[in-house]
PDB file of N, CA and C in Angstrom:
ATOM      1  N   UNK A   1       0.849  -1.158   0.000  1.00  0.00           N
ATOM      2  CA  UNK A   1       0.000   0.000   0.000  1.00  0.00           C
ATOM      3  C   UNK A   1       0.901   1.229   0.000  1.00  0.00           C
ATOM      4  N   UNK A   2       0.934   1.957  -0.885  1.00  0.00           N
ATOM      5  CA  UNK A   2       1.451   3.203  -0.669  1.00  0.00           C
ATOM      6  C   UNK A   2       1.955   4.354   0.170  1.00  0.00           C
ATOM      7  N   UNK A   3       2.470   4.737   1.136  1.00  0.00           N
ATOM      8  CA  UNK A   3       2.701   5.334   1.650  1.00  0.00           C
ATOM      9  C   UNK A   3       2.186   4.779   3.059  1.00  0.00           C
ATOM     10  N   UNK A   4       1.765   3.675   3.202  1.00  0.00           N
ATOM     11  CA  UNK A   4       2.091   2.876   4.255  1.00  0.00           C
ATOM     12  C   UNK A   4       2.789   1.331   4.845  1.00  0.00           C
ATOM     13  N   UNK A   5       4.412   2.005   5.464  1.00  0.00           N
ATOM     14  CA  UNK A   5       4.623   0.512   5.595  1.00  0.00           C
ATOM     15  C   UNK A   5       4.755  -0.327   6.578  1.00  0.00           C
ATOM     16  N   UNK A   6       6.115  -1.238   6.901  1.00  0.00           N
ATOM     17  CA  UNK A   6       5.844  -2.335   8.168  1.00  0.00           C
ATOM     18  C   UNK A   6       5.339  -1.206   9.487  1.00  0.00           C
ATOM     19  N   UNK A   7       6.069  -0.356   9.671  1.00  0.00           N
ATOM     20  CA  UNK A   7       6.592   0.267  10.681  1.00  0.00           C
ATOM     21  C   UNK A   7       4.939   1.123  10.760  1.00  0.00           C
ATOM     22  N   UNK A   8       4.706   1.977  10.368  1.00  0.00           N
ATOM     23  CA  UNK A   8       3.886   2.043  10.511  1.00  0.00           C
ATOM     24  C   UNK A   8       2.308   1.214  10.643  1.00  0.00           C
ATOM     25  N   UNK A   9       2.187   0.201   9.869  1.00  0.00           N
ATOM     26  CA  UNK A   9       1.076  -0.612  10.208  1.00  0.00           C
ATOM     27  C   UNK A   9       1.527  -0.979  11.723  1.00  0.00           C
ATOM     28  N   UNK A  10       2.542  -1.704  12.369  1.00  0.00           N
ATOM     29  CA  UNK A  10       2.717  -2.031  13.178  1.00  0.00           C
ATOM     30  C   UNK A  10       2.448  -0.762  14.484  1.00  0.00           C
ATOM     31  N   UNK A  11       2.751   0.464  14.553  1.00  0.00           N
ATOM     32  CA  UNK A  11       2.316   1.687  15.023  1.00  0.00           C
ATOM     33  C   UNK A  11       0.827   1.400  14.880  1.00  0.00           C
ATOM     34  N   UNK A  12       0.409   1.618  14.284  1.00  0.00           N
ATOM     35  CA  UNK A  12      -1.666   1.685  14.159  1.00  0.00           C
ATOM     36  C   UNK A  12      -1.928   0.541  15.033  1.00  0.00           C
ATOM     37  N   UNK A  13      -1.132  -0.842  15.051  1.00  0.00           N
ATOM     38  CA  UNK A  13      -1.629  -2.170  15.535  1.00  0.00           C
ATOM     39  C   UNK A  13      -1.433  -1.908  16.987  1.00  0.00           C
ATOM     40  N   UNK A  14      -0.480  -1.000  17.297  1.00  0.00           N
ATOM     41  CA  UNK A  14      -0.436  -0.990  18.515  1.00  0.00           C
ATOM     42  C   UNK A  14      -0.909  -0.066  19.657  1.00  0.00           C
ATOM     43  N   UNK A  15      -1.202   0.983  18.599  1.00  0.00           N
ATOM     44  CA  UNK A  15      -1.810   1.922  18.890  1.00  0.00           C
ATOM     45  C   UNK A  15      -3.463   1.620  19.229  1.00  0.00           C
ATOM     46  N   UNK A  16      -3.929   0.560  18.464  1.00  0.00           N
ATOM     47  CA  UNK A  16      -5.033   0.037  19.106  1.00  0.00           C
ATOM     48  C   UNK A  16      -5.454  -1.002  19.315  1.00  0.00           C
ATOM     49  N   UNK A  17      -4.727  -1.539  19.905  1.00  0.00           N
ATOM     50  CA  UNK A  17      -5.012  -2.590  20.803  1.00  0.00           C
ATOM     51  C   UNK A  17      -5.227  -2.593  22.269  1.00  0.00           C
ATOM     52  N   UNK A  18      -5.149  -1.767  22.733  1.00  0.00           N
ATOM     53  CA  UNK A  18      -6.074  -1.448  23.837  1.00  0.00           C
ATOM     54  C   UNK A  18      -7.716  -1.413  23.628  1.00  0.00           C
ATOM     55  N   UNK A  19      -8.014  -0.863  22.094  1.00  0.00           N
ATOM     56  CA  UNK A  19      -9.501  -0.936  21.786  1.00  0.00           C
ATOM     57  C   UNK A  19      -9.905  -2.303  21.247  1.00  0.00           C
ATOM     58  N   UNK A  20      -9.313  -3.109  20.855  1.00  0.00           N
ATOM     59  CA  UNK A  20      -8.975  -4.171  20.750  1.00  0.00           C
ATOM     60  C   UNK A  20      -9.680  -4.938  21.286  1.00  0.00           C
ATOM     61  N   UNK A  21      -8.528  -5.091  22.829  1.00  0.00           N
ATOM     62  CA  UNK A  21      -8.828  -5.965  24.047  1.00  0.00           C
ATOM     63  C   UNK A  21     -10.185  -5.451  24.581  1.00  0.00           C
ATOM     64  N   UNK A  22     -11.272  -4.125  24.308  1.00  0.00           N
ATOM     65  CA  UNK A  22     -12.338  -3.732  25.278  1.00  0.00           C
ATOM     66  C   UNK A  22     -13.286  -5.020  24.283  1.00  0.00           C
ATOM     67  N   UNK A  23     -13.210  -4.856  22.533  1.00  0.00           N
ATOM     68  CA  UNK A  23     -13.614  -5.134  22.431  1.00  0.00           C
ATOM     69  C   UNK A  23     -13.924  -6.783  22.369  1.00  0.00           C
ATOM     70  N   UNK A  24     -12.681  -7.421  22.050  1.00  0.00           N
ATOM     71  CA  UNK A  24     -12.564  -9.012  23.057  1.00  0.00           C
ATOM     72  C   UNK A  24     -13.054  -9.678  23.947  1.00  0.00           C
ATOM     73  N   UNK A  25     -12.833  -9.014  25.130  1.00  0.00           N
ATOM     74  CA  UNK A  25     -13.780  -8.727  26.492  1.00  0.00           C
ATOM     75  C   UNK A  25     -14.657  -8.347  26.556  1.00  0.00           C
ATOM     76  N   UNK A  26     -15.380  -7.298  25.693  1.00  0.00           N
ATOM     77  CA  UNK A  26     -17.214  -7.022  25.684  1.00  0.00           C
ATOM     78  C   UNK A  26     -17.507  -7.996  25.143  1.00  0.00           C
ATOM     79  N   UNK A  27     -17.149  -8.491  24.332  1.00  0.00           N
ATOM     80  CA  UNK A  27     -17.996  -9.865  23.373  1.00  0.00           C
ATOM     81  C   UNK A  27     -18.009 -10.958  24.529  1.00  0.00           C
ATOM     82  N   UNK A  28     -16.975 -11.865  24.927  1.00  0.00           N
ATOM     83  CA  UNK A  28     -17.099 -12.721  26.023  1.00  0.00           C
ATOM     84  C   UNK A  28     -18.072 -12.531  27.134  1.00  0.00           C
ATOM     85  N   UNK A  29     -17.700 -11.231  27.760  1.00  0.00           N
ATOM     86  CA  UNK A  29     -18.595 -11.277  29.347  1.00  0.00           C
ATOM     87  C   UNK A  29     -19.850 -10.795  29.161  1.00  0.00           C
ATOM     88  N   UNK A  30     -20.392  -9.781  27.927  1.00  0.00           N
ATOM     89  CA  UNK A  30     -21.345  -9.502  28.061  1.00  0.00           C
ATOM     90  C   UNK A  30     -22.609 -10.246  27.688  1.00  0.00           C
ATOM     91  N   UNK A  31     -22.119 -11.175  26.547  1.00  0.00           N
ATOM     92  CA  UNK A  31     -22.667 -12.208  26.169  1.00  0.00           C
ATOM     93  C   UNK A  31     -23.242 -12.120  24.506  1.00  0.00           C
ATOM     94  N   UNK A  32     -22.266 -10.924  24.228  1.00  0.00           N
ATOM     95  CA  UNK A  32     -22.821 -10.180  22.962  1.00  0.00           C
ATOM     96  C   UNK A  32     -22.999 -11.190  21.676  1.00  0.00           C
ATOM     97  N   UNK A  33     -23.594 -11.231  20.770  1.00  0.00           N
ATOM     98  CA  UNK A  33     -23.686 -12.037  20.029  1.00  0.00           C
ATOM     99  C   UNK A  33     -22.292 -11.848  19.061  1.00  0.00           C
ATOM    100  N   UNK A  34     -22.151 -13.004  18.440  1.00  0.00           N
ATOM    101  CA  UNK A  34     -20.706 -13.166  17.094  1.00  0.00           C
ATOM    102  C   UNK A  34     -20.884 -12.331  16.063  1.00  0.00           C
ATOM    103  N   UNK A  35     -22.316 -12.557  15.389  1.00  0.00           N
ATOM    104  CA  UNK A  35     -22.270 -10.905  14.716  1.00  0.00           C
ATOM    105  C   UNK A  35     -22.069 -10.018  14.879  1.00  0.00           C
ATOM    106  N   UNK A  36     -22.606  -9.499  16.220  1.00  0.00           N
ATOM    107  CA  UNK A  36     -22.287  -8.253  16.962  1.00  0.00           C
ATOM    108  C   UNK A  36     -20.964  -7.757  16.968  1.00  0.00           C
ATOM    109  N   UNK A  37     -20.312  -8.624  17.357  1.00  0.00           N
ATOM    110  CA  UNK A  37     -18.836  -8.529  17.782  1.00  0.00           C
ATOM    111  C   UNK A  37     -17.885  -8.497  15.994  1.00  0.00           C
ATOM    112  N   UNK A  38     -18.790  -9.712  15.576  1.00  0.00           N
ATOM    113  CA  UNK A  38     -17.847  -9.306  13.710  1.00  0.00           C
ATOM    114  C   UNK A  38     -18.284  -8.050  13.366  1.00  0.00           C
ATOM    115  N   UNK A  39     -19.436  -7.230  13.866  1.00  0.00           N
ATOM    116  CA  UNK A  39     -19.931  -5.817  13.269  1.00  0.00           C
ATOM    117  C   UNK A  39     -18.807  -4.854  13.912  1.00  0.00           C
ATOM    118  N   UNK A  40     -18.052  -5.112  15.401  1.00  0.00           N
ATOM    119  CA  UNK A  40     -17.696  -4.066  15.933  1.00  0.00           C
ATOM    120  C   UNK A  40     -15.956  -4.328  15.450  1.00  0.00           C
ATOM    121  N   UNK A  41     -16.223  -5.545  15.459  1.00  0.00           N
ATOM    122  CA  UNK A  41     -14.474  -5.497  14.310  1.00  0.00           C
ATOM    123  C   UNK A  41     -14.040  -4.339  12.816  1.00  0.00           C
ATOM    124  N   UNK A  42     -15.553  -5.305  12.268  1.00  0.00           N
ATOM    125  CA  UNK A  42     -15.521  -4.253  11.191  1.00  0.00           C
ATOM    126  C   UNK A  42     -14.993  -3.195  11.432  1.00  0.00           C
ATOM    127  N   UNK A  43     -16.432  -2.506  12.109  1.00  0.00           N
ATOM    128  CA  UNK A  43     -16.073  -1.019  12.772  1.00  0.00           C
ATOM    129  C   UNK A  43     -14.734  -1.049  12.971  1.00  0.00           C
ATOM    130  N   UNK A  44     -13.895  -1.189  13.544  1.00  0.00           N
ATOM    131  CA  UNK A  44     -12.685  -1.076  14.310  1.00  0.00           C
ATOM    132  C   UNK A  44     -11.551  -1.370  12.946  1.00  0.00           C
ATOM    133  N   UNK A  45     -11.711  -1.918  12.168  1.00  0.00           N
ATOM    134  CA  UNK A  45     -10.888  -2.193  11.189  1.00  0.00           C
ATOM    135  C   UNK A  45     -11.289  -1.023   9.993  1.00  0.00           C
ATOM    136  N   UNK A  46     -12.169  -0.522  10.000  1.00  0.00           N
ATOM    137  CA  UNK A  46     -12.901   0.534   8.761  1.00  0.00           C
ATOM    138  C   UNK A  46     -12.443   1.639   9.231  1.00  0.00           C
ATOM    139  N   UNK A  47     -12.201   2.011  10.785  1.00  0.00           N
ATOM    140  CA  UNK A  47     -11.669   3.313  11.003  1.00  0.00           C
ATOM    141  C   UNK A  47     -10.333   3.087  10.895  1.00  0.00           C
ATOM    142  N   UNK A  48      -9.568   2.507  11.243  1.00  0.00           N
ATOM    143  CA  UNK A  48      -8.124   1.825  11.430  1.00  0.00           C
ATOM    144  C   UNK A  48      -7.820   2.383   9.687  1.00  0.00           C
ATOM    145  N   UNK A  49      -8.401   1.727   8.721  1.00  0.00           N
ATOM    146  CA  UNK A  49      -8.136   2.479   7.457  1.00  0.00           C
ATOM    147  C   UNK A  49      -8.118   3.431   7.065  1.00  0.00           C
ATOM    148  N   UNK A  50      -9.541   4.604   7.835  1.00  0.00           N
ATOM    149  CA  UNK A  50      -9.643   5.499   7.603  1.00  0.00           C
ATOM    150  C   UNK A  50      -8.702   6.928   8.303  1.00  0.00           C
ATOM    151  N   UNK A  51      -8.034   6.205   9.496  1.00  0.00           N
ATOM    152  CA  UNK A  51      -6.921   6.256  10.035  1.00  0.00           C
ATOM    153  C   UNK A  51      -5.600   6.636   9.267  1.00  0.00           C
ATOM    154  N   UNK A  52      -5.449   5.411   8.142  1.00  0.00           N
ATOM    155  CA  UNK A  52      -4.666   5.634   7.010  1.00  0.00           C
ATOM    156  C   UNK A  52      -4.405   6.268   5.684  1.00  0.00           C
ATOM    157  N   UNK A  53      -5.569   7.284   5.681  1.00  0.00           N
ATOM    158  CA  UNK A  53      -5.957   8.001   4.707  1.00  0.00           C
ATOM    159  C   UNK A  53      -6.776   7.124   3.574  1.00  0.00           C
ATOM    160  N   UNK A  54      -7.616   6.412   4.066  1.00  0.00           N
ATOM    161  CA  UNK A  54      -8.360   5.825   2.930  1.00  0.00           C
ATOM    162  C   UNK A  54     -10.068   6.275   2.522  1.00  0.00           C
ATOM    163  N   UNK A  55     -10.793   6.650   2.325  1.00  0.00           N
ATOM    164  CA  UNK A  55     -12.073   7.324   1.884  1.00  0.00           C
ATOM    165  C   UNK A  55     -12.728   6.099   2.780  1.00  0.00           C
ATOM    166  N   UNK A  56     -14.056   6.814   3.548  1.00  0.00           N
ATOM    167  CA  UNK A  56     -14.634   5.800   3.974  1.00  0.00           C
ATOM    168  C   UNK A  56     -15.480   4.708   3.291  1.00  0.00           C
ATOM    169  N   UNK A  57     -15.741   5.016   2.355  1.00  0.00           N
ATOM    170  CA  UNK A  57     -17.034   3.938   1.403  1.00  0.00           C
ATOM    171  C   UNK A  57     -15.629   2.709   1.020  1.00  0.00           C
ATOM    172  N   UNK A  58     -14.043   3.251   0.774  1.00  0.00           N
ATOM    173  CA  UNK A  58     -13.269   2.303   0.060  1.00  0.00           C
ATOM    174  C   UNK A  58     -13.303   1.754   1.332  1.00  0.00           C
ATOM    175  N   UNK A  59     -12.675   1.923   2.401  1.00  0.00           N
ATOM    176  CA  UNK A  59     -12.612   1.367   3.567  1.00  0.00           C
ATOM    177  C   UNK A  59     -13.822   0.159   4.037  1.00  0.00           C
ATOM    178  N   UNK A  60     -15.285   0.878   3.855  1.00  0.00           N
ATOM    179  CA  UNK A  60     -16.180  -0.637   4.338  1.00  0.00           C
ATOM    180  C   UNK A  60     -16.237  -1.775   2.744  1.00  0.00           C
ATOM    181  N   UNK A  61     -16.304  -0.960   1.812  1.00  0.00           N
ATOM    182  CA  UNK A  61     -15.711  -2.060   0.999  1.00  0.00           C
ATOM    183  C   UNK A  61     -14.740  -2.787   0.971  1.00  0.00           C
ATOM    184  N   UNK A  62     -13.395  -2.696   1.282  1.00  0.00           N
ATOM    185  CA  UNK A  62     -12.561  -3.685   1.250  1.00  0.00           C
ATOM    186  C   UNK A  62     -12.516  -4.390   2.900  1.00  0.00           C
ATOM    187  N   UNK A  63     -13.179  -3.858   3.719  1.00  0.00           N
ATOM    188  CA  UNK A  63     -13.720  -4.844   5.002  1.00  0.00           C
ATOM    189  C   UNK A  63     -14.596  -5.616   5.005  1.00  0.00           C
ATOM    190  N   UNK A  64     -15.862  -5.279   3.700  1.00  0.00           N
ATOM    191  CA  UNK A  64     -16.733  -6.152   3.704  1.00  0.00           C
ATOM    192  C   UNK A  64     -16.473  -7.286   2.951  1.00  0.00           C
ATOM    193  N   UNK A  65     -15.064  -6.659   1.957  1.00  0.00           N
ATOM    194  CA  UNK A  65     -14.805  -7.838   1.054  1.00  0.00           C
ATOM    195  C   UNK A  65     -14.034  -9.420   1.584  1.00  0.00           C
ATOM    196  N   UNK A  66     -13.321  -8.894   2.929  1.00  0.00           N
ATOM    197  CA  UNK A  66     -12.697  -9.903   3.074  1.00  0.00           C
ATOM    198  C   UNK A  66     -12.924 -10.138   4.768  1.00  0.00           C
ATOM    199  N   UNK A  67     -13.949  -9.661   5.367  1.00  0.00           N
ATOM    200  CA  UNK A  67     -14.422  -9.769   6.862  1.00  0.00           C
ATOM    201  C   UNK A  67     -15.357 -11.234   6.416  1.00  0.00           C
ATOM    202  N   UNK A  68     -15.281 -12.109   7.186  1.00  0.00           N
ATOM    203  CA  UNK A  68     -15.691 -13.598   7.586  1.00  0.00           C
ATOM    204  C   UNK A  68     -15.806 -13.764   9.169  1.00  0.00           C
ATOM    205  N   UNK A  69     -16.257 -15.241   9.327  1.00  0.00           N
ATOM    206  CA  UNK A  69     -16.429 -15.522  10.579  1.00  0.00           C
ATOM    207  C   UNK A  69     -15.461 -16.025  11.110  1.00  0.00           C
ATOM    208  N   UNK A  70     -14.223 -15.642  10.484  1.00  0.00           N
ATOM    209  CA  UNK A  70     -12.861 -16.807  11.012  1.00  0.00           C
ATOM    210  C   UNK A  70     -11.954 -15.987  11.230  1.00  0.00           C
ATOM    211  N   UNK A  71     -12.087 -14.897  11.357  1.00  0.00           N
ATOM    212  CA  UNK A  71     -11.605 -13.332  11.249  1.00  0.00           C
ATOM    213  C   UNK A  71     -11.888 -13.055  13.312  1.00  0.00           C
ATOM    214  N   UNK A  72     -11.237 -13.496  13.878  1.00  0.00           N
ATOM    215  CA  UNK A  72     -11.226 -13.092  15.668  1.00  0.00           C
ATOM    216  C   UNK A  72     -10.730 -12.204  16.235  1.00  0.00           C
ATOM    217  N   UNK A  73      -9.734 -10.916  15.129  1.00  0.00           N
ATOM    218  CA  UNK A  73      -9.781  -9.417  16.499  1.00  0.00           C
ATOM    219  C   UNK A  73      -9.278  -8.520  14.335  1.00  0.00           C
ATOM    220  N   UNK A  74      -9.571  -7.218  15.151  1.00  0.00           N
ATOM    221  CA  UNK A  74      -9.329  -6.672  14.457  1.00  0.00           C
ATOM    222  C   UNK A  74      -7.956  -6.569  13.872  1.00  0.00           C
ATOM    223  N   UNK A  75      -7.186  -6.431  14.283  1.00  0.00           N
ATOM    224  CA  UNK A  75      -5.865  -6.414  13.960  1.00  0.00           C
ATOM    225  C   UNK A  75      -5.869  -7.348  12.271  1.00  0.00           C
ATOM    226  N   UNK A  76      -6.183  -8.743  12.831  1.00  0.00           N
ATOM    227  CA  UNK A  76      -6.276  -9.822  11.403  1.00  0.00           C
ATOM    228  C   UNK A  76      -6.952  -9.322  10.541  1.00  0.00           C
ATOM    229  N   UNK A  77      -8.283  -8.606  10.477  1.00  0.00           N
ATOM    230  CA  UNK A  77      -9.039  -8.147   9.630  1.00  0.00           C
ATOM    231  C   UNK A  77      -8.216  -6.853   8.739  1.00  0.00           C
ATOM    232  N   UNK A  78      -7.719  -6.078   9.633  1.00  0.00           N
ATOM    233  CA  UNK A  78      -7.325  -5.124   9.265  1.00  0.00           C
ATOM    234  C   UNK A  78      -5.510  -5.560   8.350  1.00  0.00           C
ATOM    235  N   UNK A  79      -5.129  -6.503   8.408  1.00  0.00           N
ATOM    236  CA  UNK A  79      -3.427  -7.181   7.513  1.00  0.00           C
ATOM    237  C   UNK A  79      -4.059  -7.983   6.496  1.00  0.00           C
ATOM    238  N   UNK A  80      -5.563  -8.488   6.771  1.00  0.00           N
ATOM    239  CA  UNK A  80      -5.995  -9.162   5.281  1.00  0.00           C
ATOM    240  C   UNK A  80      -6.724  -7.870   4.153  1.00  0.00           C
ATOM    241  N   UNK A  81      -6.851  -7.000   5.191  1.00  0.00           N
ATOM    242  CA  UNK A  81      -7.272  -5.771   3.991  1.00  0.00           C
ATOM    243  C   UNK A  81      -6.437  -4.831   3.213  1.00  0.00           C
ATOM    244  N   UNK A  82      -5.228  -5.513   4.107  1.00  0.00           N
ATOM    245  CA  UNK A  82      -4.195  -4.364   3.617  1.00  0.00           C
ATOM    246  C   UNK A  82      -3.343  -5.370   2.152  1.00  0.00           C
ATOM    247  N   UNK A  83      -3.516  -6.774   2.839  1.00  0.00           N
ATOM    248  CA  UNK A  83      -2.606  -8.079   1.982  1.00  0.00           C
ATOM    249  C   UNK A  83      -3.913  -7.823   0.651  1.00  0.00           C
ATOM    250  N   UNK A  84      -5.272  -7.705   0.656  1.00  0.00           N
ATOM    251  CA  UNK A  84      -5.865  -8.077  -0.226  1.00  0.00           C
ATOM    252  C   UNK A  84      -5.627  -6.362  -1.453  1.00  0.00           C
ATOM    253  N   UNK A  85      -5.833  -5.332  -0.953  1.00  0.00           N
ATOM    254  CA  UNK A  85      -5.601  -4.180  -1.621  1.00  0.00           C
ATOM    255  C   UNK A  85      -3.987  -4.130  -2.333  1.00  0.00           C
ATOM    256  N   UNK A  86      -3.054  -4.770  -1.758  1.00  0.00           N
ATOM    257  CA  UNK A  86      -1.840  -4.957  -2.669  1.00  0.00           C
ATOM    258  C   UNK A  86      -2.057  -6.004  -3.939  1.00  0.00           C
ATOM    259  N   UNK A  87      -2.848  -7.305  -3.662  1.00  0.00           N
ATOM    260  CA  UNK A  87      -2.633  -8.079  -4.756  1.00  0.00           C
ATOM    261  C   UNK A  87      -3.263  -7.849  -5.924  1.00  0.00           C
TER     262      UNK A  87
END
């Protein structure tokens, strides 16, 4: 991706993972449903882009393109969107 590389993705990853872990832990204890929780990934991976200078409509498109149910914190969602926009 252009004008973003290791060093920086790794900065954003760490930079939120504290929001991360709330959202990890809200899904478990509260009893939130798996959609719920794949919706708030999304979320969390769509700003994370938009973070990166990406337009928001490109951003839920390439989250919706490659967000699944096998997809468990944002971080992953957010290195398959970045792996899928390079190829």
């Amino acid at each position: 991706m252009p004008g973003v590389g290791k060093k920086t993705a790794e900065r954003l990853l760490i930079e939120m993972r504290d929001k991360i872990g709330d959202i990890d832990s809200g899904g478990s204890e509260s009893g939130k449903s798996s959609s719920s929780a794949q919706s708030g990934l999304s979320q969390e991976a769509e700003s994370a882009l938009i973070a990166l200078g990406y337009k928001p409509a490109d951003a839920a498109k390439i989250i919706n393109r490659v967000a699944d149910e096998s997809v468990t914190d944002a971080g992953q969602l957010i290195r398959l969107a970045l792996k899928s926009m390079n190829a």
